[in-house]
Protein backbone atom coordinates (compact mmCIF):
# COMPACT_ATOMS: atom_id res chain seq x y z
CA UNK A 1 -64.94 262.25 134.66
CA UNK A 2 -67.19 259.43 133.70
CA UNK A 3 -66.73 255.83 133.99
CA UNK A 4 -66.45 253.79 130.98
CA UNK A 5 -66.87 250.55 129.81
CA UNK A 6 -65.09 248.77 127.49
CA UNK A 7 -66.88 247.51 123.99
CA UNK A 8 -66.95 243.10 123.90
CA UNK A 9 -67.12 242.66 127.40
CA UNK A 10 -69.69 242.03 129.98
CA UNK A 11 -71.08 244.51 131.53
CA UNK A 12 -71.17 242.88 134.89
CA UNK A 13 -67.31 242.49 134.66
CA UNK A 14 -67.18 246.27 133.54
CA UNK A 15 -69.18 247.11 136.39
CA UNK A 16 -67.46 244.65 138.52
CA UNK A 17 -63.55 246.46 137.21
CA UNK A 18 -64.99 250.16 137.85
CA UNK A 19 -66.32 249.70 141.46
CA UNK A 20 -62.92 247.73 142.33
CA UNK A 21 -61.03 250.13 140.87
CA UNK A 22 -62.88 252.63 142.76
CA UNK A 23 -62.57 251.17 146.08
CA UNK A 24 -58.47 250.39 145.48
CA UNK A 25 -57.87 254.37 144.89
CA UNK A 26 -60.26 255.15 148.17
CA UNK A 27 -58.51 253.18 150.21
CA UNK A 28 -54.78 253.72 148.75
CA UNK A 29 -56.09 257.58 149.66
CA UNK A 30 -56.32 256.87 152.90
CA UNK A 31 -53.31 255.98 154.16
CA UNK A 32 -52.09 258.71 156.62
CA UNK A 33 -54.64 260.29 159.11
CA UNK A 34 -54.04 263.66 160.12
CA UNK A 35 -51.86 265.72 157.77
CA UNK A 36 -52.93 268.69 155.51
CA UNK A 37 -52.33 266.40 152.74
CA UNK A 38 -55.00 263.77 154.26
CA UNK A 39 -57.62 265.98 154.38
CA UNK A 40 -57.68 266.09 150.62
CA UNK A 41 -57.47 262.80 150.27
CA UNK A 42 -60.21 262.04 152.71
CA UNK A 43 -62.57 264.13 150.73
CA UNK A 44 -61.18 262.45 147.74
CA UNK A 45 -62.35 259.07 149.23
CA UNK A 46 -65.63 259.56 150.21
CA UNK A 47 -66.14 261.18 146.47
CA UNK A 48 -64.93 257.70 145.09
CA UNK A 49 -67.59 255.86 147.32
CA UNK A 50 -70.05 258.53 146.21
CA UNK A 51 -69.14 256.94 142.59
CA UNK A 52 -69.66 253.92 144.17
CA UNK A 53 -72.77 253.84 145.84
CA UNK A 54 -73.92 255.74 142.55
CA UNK A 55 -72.92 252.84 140.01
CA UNK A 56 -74.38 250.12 142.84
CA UNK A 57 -77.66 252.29 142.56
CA UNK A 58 -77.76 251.65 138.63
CA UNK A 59 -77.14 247.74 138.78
CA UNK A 60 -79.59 247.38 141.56
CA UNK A 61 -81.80 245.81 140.09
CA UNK A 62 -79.81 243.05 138.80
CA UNK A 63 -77.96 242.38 141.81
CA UNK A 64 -78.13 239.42 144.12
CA UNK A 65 -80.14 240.18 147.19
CA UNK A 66 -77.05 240.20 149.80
CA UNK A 67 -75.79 242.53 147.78
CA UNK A 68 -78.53 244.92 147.40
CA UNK A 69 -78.80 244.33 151.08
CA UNK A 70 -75.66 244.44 152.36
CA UNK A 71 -73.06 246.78 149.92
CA UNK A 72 -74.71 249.93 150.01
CA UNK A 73 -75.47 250.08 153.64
CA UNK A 74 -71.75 249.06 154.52
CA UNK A 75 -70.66 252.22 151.82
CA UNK A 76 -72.77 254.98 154.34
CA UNK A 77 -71.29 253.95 156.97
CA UNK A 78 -68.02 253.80 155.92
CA UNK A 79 -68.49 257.27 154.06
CA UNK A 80 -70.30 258.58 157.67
CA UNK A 81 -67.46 257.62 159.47
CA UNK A 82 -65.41 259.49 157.37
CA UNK A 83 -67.57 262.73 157.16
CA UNK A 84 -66.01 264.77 160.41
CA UNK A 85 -62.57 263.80 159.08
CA UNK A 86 -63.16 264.97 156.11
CA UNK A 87 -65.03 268.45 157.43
CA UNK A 88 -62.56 269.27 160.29
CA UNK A 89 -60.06 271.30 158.24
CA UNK A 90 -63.00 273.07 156.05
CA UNK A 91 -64.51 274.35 159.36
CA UNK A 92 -61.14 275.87 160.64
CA UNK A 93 -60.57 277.22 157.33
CA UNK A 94 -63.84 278.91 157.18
CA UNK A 95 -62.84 279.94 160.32
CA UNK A 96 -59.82 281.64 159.02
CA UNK A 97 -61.84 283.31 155.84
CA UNK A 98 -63.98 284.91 158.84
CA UNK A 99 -61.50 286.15 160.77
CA UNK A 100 -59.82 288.09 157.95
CA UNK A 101 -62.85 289.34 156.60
CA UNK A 102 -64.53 290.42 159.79
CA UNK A 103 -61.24 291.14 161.79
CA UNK A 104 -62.32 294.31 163.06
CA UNK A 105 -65.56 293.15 164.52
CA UNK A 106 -64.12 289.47 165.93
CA UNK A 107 -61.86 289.77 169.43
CA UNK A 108 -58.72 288.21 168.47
CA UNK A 109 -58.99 286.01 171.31
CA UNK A 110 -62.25 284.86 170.47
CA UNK A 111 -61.16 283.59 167.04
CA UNK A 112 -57.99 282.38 168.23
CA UNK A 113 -60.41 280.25 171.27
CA UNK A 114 -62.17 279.49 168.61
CA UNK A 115 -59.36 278.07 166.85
CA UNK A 116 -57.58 276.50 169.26
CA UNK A 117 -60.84 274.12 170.12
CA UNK A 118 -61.47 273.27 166.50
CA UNK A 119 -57.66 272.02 166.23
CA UNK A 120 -57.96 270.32 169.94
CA UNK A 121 -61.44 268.65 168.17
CA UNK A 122 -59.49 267.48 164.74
CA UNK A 123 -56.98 265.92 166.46
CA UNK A 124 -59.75 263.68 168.48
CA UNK A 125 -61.09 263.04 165.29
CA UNK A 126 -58.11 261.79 163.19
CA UNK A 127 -56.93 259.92 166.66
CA UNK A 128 -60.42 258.14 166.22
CA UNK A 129 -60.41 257.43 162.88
CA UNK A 130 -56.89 256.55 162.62
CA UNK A 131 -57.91 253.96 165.56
């Protein structure tokens, strides 16, 4: 869905109620580290600072030089941090797809080593980020 602004106003106030808006629903996402349910929302977040980062890009040009400075490096980093999070589950749940598929040809044990270390590593992850 795209972002739209409202007819009669400024646009810098448009811009200005879209990227707020954007960052209030990434960081009401991220609230609990570390369930199922997080994961989604994780992902969800660094989407919305995707958006973010995107709409910055646009206004650029118009922007005062701390912010073209400052904002969109701070946004990386934050969406960075955020990237093993966000991949932890997708890797054991690839994990998972293989195992079915290719169950015959992968040891049990070796997929369940497998999985046991990606879980141990998630856990270090969300205990970081939640830190």
């Amino acid at each position: 869905m795209g972002f739209r602004l409202k007819s009669g106003q400024a646009i810098s106030s448009e811009i200005r109620r879209i990227v707020l808006r954007q960052l209030d629903l990434a960081t009401s996402e991220l609230k609990a580290i570390g369930d199922p349910e997080s994961d989604e929302a994780i992902h969800d977040a660094r989407r919305r600072v995707k958006k973010i980062r995107a709409v910055i890009r646009l206004v650029r040009p118009v922007l005062d030089k701390a912010y073209r400075s400052g904002v969109d490096p701070e946004l990386r980093r934050v969406s960075r941090m955020l990237a093993p999070v966000a991949d932890g589950q997708g890797v054991i749940d690839t994990l998972n797809v293989l195992s079915r598929r290719y169950r015959k040809a992968l040891p049990r044990r070796a997929v369940a080593a497998l999985r046991a270390d990606l879980l141990e590593r998630e856990k270090r992850i969300d205990a970081r980020a939640d830190a």
